[in-house]
PDB file of N, CA and C in Angstrom:
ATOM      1  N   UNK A   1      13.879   9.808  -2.549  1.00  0.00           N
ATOM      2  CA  UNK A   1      13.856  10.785  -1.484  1.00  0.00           C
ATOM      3  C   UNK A   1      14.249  12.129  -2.069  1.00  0.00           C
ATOM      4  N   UNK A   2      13.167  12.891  -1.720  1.00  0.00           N
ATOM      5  CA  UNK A   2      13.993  14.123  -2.442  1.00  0.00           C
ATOM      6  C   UNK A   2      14.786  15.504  -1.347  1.00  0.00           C
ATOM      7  N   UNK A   3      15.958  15.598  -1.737  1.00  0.00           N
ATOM      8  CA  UNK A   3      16.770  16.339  -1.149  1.00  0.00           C
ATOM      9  C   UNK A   3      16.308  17.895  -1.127  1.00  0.00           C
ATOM     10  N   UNK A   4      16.317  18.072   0.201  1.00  0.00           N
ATOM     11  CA  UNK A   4      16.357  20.265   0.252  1.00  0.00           C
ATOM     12  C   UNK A   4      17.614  20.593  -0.262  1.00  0.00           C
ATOM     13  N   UNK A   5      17.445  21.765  -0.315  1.00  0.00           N
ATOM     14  CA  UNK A   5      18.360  22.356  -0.916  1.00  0.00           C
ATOM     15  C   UNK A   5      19.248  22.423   0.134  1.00  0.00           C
ATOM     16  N   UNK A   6      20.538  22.979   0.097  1.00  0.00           N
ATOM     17  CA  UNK A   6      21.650  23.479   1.084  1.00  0.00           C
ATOM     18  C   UNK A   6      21.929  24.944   0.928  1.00  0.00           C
ATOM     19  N   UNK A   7      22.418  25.208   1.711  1.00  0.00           N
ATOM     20  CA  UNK A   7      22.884  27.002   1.811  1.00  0.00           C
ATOM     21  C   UNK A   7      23.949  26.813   1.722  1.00  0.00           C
ATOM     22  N   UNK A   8      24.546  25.301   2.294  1.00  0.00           N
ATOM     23  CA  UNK A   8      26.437  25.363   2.560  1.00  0.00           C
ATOM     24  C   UNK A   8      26.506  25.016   1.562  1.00  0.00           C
ATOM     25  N   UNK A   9      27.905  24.931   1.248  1.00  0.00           N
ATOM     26  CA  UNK A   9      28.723  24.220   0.187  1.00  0.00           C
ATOM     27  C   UNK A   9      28.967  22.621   0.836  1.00  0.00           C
ATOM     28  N   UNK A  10      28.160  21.734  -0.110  1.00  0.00           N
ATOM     29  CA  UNK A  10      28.099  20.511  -0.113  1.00  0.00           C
ATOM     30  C   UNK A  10      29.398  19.818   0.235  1.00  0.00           C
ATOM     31  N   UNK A  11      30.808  20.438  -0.921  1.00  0.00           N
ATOM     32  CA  UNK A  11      31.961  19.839  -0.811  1.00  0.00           C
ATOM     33  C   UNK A  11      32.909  19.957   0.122  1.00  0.00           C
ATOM     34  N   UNK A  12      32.970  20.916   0.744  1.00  0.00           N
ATOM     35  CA  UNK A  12      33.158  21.264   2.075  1.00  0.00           C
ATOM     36  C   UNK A  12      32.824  21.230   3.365  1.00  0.00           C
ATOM     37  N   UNK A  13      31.233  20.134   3.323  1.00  0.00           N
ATOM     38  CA  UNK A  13      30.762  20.146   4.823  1.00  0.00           C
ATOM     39  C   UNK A  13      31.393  18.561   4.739  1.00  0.00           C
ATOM     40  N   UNK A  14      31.984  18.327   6.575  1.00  0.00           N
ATOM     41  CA  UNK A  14      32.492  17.647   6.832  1.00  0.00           C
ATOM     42  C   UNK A  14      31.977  16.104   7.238  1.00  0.00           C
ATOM     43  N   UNK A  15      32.473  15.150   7.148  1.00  0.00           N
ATOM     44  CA  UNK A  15      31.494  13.898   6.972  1.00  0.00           C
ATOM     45  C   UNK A  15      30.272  13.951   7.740  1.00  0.00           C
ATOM     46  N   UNK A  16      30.830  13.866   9.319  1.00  0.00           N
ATOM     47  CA  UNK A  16      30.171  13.522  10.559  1.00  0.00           C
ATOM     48  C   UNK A  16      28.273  14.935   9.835  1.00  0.00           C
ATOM     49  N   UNK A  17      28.707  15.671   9.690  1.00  0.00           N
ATOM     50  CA  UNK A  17      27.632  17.148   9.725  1.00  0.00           C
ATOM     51  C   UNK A  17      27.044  16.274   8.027  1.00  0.00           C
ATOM     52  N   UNK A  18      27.155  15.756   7.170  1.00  0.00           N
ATOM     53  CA  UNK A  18      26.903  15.480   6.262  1.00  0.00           C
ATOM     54  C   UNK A  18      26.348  14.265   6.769  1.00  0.00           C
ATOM     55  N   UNK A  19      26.528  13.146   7.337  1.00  0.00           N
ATOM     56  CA  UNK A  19      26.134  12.209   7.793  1.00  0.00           C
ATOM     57  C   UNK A  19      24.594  12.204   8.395  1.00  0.00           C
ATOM     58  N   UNK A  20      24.727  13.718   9.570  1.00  0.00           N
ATOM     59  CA  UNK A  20      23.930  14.035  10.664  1.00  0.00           C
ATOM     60  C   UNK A  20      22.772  14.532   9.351  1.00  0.00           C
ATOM     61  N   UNK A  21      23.135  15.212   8.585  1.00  0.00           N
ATOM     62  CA  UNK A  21      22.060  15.862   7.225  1.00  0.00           C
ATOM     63  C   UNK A  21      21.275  15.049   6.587  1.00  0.00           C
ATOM     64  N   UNK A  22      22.001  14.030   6.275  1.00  0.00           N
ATOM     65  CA  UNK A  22      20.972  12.757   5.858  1.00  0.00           C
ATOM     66  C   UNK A  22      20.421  11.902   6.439  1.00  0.00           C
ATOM     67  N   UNK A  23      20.859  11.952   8.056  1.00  0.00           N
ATOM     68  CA  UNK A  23      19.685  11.644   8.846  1.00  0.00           C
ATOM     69  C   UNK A  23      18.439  12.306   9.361  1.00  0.00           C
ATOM     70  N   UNK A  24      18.997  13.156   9.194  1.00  0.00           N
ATOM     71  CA  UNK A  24      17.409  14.470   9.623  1.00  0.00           C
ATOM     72  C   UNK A  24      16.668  14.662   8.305  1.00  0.00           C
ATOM     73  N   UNK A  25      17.151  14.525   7.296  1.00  0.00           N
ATOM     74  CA  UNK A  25      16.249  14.545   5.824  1.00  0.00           C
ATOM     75  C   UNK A  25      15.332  13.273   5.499  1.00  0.00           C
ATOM     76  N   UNK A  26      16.330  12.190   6.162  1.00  0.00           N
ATOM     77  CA  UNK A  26      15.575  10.671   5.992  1.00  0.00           C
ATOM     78  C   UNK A  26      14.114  10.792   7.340  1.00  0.00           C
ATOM     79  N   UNK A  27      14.376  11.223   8.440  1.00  0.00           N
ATOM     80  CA  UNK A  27      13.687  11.041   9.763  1.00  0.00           C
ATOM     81  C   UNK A  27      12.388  12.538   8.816  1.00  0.00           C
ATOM     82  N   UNK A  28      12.650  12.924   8.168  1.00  0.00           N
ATOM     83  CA  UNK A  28      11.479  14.153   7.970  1.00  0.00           C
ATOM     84  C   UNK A  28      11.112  13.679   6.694  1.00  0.00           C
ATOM     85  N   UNK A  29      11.481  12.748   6.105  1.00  0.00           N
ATOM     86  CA  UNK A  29      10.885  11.905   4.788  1.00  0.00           C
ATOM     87  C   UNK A  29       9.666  10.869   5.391  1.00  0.00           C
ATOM     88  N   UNK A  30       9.986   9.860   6.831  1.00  0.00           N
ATOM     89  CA  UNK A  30       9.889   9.057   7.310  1.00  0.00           C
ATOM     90  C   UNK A  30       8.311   8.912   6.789  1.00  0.00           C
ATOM     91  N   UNK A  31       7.122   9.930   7.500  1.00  0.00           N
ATOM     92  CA  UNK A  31       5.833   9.389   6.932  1.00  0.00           C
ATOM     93  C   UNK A  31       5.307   9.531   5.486  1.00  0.00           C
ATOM     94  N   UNK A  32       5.696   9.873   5.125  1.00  0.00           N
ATOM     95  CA  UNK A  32       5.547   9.455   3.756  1.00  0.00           C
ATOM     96  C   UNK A  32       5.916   8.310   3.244  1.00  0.00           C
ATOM     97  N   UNK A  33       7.158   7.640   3.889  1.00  0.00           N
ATOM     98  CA  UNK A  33       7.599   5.942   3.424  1.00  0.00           C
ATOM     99  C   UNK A  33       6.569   5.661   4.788  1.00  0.00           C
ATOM    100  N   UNK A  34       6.102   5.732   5.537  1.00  0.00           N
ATOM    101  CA  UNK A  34       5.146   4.818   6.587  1.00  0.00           C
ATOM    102  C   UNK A  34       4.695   3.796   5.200  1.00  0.00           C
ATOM    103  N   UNK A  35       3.431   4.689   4.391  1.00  0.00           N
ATOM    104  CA  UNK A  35       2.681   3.828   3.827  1.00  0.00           C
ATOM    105  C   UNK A  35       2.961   2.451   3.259  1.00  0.00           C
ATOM    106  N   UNK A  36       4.585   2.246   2.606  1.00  0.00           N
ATOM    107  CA  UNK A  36       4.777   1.684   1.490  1.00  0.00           C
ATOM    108  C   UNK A  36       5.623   0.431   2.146  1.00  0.00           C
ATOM    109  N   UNK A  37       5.897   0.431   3.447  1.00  0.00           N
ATOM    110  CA  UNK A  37       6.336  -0.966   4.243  1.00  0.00           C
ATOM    111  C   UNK A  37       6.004  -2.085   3.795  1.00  0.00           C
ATOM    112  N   UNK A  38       6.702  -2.951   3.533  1.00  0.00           N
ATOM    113  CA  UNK A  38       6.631  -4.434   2.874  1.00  0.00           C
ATOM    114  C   UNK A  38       5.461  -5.053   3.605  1.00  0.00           C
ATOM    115  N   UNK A  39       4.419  -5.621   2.691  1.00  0.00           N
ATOM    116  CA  UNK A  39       3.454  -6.332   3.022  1.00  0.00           C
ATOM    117  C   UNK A  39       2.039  -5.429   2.857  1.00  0.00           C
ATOM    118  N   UNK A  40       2.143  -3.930   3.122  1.00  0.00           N
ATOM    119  CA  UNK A  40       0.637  -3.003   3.347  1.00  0.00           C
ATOM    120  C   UNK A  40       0.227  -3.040   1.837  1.00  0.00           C
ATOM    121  N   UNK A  41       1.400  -3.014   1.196  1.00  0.00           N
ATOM    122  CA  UNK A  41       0.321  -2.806  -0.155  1.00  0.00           C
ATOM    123  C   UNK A  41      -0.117  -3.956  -0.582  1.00  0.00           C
ATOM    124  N   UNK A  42       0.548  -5.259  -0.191  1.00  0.00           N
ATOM    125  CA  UNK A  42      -0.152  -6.275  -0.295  1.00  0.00           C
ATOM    126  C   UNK A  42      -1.821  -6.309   0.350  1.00  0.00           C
ATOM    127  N   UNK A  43      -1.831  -6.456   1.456  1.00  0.00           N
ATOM    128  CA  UNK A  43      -2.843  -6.098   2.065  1.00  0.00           C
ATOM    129  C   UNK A  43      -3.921  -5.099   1.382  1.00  0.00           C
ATOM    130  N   UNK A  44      -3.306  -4.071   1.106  1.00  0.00           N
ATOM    131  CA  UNK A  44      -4.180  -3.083   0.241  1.00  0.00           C
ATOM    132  C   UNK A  44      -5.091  -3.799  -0.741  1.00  0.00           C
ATOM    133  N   UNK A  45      -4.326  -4.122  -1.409  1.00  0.00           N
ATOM    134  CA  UNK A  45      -4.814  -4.744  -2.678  1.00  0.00           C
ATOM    135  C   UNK A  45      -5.740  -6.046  -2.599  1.00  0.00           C
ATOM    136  N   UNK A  46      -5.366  -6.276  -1.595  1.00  0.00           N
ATOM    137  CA  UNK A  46      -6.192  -7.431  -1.142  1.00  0.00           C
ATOM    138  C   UNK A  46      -8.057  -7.145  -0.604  1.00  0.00           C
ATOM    139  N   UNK A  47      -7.753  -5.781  -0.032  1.00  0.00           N
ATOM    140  CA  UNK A  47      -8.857  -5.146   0.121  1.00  0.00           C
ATOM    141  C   UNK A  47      -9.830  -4.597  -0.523  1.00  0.00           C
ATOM    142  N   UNK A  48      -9.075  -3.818  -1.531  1.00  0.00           N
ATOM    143  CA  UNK A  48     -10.038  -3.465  -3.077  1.00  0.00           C
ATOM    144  C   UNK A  48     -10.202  -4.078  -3.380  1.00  0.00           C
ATOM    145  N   UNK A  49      -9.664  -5.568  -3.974  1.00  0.00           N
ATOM    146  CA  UNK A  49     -10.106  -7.005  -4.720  1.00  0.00           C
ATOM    147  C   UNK A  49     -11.203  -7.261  -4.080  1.00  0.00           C
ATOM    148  N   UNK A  50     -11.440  -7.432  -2.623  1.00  0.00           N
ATOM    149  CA  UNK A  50     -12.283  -8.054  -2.510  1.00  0.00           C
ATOM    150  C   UNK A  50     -13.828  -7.341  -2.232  1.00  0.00           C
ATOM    151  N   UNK A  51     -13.346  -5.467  -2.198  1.00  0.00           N
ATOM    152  CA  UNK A  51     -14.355  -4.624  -2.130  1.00  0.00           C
ATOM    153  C   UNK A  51     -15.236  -4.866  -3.642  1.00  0.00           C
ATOM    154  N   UNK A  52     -14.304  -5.175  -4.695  1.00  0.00           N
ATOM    155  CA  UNK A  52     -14.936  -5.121  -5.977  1.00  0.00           C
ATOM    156  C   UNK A  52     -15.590  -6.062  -6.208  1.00  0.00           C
ATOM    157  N   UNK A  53     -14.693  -7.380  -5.410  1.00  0.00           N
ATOM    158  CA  UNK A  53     -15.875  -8.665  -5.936  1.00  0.00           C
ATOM    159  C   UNK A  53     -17.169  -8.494  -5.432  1.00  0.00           C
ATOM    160  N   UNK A  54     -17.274  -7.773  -4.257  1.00  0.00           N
ATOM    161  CA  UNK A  54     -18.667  -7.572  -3.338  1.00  0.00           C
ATOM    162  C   UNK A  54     -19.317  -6.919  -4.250  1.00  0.00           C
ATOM    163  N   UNK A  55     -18.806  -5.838  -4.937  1.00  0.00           N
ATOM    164  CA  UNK A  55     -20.006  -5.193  -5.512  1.00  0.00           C
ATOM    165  C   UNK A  55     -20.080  -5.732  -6.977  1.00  0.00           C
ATOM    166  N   UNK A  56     -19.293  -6.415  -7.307  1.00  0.00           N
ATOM    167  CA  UNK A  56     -19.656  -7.227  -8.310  1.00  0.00           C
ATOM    168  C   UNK A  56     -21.220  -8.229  -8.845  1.00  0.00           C
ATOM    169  N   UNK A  57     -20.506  -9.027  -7.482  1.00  0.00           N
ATOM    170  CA  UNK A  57     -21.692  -9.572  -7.186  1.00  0.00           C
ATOM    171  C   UNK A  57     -23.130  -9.201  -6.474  1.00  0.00           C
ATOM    172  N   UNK A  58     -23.063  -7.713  -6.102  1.00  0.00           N
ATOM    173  CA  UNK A  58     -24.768  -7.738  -6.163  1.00  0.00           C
ATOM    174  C   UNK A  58     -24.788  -6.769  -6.922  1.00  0.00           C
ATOM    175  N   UNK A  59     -24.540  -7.018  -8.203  1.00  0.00           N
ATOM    176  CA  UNK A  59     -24.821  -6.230  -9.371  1.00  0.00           C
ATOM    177  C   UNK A  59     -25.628  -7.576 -10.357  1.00  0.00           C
ATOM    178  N   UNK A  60     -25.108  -8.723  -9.814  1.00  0.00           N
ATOM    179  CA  UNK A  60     -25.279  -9.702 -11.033  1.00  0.00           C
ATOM    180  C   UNK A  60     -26.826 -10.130 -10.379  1.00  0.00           C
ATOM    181  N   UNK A  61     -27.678 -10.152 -11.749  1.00  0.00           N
ATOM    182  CA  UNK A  61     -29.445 -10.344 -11.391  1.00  0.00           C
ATOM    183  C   UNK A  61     -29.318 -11.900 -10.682  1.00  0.00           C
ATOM    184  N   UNK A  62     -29.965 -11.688 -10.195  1.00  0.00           N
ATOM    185  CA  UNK A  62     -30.326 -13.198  -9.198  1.00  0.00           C
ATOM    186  C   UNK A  62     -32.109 -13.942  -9.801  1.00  0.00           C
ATOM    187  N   UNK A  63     -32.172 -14.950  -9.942  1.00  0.00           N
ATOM    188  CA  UNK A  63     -33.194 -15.951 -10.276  1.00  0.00           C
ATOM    189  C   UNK A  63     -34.029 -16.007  -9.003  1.00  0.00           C
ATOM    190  N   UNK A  64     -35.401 -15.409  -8.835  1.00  0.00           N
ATOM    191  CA  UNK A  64     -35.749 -15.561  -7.042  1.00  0.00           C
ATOM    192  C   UNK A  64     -36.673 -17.514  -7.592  1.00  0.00           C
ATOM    193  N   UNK A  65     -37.079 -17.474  -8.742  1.00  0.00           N
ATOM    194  CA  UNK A  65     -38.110 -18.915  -8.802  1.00  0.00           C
ATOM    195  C   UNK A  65     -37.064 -19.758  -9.336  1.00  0.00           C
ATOM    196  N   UNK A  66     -35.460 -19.531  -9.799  1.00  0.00           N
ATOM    197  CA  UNK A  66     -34.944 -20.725 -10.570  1.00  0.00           C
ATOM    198  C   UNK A  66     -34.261 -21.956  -9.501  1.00  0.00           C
ATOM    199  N   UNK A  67     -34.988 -23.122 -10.440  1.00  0.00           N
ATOM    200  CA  UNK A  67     -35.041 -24.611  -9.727  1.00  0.00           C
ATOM    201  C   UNK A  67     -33.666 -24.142  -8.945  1.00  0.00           C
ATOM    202  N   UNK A  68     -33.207 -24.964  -7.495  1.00  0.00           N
ATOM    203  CA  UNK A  68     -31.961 -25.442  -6.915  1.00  0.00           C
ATOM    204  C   UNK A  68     -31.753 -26.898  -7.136  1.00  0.00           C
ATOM    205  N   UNK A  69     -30.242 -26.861  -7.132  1.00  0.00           N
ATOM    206  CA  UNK A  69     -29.616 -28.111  -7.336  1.00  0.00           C
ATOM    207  C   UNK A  69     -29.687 -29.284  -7.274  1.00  0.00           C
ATOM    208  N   UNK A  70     -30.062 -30.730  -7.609  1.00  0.00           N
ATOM    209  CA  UNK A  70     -30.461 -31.787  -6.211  1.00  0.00           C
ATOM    210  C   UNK A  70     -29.052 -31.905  -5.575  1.00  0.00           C
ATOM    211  N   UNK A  71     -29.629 -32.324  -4.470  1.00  0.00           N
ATOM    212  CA  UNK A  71     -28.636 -32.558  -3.106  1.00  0.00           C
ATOM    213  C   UNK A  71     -27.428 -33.170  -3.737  1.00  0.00           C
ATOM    214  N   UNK A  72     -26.254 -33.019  -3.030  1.00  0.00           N
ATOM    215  CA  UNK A  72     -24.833 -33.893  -3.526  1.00  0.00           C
ATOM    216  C   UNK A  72     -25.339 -35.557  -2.738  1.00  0.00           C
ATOM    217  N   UNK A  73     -25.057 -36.176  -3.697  1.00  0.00           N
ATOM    218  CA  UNK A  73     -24.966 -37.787  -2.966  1.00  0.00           C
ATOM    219  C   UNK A  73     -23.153 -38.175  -2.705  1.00  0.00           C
ATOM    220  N   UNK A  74     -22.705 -38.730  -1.103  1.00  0.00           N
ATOM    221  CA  UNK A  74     -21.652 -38.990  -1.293  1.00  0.00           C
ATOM    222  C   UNK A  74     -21.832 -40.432  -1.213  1.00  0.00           C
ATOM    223  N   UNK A  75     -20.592 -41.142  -1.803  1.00  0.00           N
ATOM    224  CA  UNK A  75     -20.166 -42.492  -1.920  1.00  0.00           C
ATOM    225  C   UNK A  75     -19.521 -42.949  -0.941  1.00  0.00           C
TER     226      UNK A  75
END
């Protein structure tokens, strides 16, 4: 988090007003930490992975005449 500057003297402002300072610095930081909430970048990443496999795969040439498989036989 990065701190503004002060005009007061740091060592001299009193808890409660020092307290109240780093809550109004944290609450005006706030969207900028929105993004980084436990789990979104999971998600994120989960999204590009699977944007890339998409274009992965219709990059790779496809066979339009090659034979298909024979059928699975089950037991």
């Amino acid at each position: 988090m990065a701190r503004r500057p002060m005009d007061r003297d740091d060592a001299n402002l009193p808890l409660a007003e020092a307290a109240r300072d780093r809550r109004r610095d944290r609450a005006a930081d706030a969207p900028a930490r929105a993004g980084m909430r436990t789990g979104l970048a999971k998600q994120f990443k989960q999204v590009l992975d699977s944007q890339l496999k998409r274009a992965q795969d219709s990059e790779k040439p496809r066979e339009v005449d090659a034979p298909s498989p024979p059928p699975r036989r089950y037991k």
